[in-house]
C-alpha atoms as a PDB file:
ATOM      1  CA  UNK A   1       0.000   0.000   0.000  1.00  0.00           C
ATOM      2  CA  UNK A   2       1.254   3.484  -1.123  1.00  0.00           C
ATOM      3  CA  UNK A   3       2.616   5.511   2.304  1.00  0.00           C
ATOM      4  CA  UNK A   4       2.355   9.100   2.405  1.00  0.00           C
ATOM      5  CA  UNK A   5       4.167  11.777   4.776  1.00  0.00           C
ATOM      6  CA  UNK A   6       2.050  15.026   5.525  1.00  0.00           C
ATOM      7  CA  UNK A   7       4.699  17.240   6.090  1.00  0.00           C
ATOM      8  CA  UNK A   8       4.101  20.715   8.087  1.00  0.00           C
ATOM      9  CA  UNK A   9       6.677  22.704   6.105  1.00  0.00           C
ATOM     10  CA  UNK A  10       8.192  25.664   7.933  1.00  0.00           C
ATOM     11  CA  UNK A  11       8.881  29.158   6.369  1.00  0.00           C
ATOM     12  CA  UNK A  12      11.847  29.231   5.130  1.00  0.00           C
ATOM     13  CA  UNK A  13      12.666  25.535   3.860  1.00  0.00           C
ATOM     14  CA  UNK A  14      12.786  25.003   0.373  1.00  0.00           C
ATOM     15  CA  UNK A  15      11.275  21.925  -1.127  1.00  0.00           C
ATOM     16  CA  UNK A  16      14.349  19.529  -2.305  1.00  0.00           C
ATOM     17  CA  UNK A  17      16.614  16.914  -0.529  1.00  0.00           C
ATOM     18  CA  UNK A  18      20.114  18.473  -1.642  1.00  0.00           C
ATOM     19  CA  UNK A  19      22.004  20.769   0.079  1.00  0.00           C
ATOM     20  CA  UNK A  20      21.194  24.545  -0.496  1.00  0.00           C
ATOM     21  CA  UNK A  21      23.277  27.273   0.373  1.00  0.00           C
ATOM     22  CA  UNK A  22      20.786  29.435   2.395  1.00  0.00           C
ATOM     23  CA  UNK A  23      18.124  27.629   3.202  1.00  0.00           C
ATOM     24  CA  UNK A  24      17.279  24.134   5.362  1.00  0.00           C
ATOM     25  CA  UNK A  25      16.031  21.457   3.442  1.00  0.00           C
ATOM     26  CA  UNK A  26      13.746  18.437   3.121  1.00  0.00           C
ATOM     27  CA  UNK A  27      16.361  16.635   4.659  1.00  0.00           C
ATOM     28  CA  UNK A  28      16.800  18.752   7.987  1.00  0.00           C
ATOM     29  CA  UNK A  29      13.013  17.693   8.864  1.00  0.00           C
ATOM     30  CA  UNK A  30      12.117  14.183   7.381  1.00  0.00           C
ATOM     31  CA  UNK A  31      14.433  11.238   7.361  1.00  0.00           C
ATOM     32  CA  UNK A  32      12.505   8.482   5.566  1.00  0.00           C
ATOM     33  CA  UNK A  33      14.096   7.493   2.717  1.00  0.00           C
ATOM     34  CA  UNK A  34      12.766   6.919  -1.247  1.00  0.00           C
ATOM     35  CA  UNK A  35      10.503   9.812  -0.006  1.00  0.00           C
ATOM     36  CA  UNK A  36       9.966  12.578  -2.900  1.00  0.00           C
ATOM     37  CA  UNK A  37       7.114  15.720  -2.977  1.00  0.00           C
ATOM     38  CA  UNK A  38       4.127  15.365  -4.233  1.00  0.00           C
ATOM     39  CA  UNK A  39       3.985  18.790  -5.729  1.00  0.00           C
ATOM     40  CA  UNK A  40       5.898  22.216  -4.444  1.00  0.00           C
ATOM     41  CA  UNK A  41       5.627  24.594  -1.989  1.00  0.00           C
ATOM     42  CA  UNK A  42       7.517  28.167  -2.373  1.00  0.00           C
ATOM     43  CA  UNK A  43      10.113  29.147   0.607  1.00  0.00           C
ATOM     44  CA  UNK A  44       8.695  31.488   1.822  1.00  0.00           C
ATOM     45  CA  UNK A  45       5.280  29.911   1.973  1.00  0.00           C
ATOM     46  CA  UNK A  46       4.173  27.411   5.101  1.00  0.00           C
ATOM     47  CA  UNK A  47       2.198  24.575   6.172  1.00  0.00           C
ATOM     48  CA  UNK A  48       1.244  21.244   4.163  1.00  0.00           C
ATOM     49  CA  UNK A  49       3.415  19.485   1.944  1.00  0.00           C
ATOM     50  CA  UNK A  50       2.828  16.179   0.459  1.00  0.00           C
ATOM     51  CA  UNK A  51       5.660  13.352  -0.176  1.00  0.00           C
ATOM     52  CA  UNK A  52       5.458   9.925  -1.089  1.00  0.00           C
ATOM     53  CA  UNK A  53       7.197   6.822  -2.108  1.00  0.00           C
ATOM     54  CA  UNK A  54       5.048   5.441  -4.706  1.00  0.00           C
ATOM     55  CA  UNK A  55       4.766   7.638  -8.322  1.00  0.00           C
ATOM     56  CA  UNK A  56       1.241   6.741  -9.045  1.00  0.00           C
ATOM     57  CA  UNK A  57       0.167   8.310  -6.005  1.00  0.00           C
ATOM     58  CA  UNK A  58       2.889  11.035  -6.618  1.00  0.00           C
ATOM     59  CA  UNK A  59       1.281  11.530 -10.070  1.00  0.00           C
ATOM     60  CA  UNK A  60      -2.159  11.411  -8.778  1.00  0.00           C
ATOM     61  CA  UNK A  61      -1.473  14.720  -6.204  1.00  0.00           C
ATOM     62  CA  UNK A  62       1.001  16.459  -8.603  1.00  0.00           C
ATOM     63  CA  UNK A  63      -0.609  15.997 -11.691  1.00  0.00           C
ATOM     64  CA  UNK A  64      -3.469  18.801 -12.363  1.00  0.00           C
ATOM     65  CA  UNK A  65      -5.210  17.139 -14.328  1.00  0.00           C
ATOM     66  CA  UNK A  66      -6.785  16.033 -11.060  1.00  0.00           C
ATOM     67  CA  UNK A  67      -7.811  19.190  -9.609  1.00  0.00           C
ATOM     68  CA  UNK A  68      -6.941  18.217  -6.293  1.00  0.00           C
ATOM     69  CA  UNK A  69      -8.278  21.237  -4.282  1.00  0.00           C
ATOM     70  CA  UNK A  70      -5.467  23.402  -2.231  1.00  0.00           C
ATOM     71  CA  UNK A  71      -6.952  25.702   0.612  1.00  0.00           C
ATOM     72  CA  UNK A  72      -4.735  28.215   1.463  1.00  0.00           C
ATOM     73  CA  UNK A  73      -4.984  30.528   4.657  1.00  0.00           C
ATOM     74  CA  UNK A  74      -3.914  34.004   3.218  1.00  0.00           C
ATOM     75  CA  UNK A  75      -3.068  37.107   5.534  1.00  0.00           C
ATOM     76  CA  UNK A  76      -3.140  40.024   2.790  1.00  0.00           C
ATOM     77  CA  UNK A  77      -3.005  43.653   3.278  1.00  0.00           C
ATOM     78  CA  UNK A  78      -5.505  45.554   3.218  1.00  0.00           C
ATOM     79  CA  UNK A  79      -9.640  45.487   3.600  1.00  0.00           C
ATOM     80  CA  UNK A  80     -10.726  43.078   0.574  1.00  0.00           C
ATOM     81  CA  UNK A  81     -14.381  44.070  -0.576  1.00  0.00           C
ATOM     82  CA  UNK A  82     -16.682  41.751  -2.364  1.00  0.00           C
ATOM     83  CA  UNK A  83     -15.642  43.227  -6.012  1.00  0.00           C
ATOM     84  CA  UNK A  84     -11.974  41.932  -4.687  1.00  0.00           C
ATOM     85  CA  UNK A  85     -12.934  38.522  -3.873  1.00  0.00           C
ATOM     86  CA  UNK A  86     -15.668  38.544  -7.091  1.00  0.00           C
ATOM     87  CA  UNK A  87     -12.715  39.014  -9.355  1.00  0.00           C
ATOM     88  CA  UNK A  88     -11.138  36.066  -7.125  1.00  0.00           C
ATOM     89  CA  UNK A  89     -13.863  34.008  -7.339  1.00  0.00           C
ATOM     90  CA  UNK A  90     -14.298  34.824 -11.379  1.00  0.00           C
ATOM     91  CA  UNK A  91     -10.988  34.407 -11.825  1.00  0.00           C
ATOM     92  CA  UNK A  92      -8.104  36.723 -12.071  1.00  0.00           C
ATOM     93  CA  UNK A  93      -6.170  37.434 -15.562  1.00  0.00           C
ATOM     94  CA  UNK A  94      -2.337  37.069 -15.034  1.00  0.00           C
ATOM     95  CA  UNK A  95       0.379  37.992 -17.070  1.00  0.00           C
ATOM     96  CA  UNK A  96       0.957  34.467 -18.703  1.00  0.00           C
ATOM     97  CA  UNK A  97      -2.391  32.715 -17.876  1.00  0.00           C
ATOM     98  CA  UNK A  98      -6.043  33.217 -16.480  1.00  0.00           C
ATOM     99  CA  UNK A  99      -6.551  31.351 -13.349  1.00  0.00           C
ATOM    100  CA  UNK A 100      -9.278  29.208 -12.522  1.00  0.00           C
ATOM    101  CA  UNK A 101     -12.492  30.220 -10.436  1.00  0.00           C
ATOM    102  CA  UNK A 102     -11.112  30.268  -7.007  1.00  0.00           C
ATOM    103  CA  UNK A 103     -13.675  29.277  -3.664  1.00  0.00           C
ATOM    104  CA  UNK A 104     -12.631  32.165  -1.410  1.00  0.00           C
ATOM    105  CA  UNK A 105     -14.241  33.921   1.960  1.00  0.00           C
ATOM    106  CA  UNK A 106     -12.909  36.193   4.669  1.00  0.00           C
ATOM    107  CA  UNK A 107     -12.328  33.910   7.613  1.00  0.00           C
ATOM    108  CA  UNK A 108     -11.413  35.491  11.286  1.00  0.00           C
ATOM    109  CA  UNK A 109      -7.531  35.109  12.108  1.00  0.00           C
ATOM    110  CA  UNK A 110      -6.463  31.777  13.049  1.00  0.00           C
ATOM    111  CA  UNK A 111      -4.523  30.203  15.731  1.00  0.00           C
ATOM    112  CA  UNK A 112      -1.266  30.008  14.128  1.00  0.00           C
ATOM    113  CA  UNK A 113       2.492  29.326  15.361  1.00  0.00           C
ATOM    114  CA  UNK A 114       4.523  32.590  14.919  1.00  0.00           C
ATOM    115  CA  UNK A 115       6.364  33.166  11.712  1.00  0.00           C
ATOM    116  CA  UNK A 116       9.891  33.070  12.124  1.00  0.00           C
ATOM    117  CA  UNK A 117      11.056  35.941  10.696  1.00  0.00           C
ATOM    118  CA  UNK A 118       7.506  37.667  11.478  1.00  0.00           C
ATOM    119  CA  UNK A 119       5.926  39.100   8.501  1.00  0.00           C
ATOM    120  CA  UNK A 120       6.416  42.789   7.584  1.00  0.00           C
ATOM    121  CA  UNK A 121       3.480  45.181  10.008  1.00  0.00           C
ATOM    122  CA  UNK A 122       2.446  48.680   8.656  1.00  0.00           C
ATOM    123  CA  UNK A 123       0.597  51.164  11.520  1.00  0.00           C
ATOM    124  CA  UNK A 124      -1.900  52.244   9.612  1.00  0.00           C
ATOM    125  CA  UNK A 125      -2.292  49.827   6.917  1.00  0.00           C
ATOM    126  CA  UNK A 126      -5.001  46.958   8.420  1.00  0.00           C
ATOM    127  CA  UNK A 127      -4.597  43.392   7.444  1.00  0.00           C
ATOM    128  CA  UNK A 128      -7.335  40.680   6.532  1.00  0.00           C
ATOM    129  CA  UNK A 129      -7.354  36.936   6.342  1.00  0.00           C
ATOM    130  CA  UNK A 130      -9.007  34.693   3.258  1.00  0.00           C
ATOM    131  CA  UNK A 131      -9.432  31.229   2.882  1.00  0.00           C
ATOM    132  CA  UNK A 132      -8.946  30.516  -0.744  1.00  0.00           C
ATOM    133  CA  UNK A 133      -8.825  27.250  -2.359  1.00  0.00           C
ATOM    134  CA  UNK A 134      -7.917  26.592  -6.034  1.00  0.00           C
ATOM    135  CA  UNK A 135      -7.882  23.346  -8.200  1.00  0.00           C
ATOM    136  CA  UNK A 136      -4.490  24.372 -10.130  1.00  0.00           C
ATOM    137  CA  UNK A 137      -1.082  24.964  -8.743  1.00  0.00           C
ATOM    138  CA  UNK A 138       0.777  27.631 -10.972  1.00  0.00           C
ATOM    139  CA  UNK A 139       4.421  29.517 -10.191  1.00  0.00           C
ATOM    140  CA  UNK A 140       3.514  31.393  -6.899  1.00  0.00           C
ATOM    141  CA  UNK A 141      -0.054  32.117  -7.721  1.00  0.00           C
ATOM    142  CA  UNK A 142      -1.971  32.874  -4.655  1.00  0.00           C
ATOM    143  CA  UNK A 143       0.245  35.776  -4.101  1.00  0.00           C
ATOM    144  CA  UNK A 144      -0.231  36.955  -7.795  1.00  0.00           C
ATOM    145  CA  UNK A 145      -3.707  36.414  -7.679  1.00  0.00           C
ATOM    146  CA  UNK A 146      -3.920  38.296  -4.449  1.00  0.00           C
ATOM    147  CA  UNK A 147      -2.003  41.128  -5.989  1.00  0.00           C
ATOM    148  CA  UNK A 148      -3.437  41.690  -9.057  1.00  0.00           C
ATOM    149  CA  UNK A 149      -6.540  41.936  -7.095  1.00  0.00           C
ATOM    150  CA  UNK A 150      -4.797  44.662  -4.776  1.00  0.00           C
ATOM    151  CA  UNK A 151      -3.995  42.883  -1.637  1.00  0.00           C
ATOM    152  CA  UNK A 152       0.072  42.012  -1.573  1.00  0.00           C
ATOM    153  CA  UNK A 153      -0.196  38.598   0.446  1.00  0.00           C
ATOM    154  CA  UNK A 154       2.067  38.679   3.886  1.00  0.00           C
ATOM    155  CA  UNK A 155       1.930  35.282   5.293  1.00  0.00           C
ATOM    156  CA  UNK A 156       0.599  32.042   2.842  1.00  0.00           C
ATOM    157  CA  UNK A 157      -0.359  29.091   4.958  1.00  0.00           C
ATOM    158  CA  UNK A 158      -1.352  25.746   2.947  1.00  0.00           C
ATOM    159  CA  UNK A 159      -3.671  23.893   5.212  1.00  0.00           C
ATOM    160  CA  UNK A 160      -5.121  21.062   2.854  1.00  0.00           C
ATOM    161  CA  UNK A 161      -4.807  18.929  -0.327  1.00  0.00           C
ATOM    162  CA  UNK A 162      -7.418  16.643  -1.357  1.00  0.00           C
ATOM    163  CA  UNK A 163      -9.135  15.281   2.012  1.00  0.00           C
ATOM    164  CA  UNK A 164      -5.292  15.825   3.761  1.00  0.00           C
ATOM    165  CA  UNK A 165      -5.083  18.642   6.322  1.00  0.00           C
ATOM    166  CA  UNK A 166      -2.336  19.535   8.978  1.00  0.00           C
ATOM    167  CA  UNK A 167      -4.366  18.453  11.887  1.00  0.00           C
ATOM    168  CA  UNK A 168      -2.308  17.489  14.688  1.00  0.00           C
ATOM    169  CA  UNK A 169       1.227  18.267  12.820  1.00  0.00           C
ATOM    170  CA  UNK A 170       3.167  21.044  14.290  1.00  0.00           C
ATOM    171  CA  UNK A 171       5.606  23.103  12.183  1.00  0.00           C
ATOM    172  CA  UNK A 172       8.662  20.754  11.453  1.00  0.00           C
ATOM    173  CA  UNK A 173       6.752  17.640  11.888  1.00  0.00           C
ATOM    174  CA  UNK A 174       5.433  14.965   9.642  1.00  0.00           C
ATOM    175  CA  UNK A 175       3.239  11.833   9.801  1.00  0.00           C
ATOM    176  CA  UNK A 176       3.574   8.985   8.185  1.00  0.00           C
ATOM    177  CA  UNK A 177       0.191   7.131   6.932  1.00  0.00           C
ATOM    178  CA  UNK A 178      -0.520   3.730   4.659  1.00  0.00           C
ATOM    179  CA  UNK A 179      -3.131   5.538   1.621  1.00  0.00           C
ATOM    180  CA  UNK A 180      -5.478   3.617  -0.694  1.00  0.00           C
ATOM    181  CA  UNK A 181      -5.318   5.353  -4.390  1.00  0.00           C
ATOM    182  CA  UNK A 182      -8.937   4.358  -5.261  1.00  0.00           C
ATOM    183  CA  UNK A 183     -10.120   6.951  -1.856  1.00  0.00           C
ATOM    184  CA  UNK A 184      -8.149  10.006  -4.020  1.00  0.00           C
ATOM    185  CA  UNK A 185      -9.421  12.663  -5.360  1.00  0.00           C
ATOM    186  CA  UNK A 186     -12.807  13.847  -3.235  1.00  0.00           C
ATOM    187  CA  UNK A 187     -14.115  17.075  -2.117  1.00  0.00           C
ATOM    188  CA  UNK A 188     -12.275  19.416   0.137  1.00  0.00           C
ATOM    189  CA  UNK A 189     -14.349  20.390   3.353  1.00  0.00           C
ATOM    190  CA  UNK A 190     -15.336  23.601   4.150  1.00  0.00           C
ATOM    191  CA  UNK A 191     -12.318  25.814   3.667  1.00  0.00           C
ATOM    192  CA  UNK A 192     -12.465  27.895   6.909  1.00  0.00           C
ATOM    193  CA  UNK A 193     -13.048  24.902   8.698  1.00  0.00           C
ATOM    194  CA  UNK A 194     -11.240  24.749  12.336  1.00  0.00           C
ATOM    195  CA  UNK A 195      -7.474  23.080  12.404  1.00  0.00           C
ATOM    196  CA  UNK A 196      -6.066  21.718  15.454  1.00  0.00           C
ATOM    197  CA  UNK A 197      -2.645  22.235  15.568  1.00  0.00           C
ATOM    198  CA  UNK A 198       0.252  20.963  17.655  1.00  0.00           C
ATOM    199  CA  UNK A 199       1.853  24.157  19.441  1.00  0.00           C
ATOM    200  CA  UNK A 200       5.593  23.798  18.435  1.00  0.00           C
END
């Protein structure tokens, strides 16, 4: 049976095994080898990461083909009114490419661990959070999508993939879990759905 690692991907740590000059690595977190990612997550974004040992299942969560949906929890600057998160939800016209309609709602600030470094603050400039999910997986989207539509993300927090969320997993950690590839591919939950998280 395929085994998957849910990985809770600190800021910071770029997604590959090898060495990198400035930055930690896979390898600095998860030692469980013939292990490879499922898909990407940027440095300077957090939270879920997916990694397995099988390539059918690798191909299943990578591959966009399948639309697995991604909900993000986004901490942008600025008020977003409903034209914002209309254009969002229409979908948002890029430089290269027109994303997908995107599911997105203002959601109350969660119950995060602190960012190491902490994010940028501005006095008099407020700050909101969204829950957006998407079905595609593009070159640092979210933040372009939240930028186009005039709120410059500040923290980018993947919570879920698919039906896998980072209940339970602290920053740093991972779990391991045995996966059946017929169960793939269902509907993501309600978006702003509560998390428990380990406190690290």
């Amino acid at each position: 049976m395929p085994e998957l690692i849910l990985f809770n991907k600190p800021y910071g740590v770029i997604t590959q095994f090898s060495d990198h000059a400035l930055h930690q690595t896979l390898s600095d977190y998860i030692t469980a080898p013939g292990f490879y990612p499922a898909g990407r997550l940027d440095t300077d974004s957090e939270g879920l990461l997916l990694l397995t040992n099988d390539g059918k299942l690798q191909a299943h969560i990578a591959d966009p083909r399948h639309k697995l949906a991604k909900t993000y929890w986004v901490q942008v600057e600025g008020e977003p009114d409903e034209a914002a998160l209309d254009q969002l939800r229409r979908g948002v016209q890029l430089s290269d490419f027109t994303t997908l309609p995107a599911e997105v709602e203002r959601i109350a600030a969660p119950e995060l661990w602190p960012r190491q470094p902490p994010i940028r603050v501005r006095k008099h400039i407020p700050d909101s959070w969204l829950a957006l999910t998407i079905r595609e997986g593009k070159n640092r989207q979210v933040r372009r999508m939240t930028a186009k539509v005039g709120l410059p993300t500040l923290r980018l927090v993947r919570v879920r993939i698919g039906d896998w969320t980072l209940d339970g997993i602290a920053p740093g950690e991972w779990q391991q879990r045995s996966v059946a590839l017929p169960s793939m591919g269902r509907q993501a939950r309600t978006p702003n759905q509560p998390f428990k998280f380990k406190r690290p």
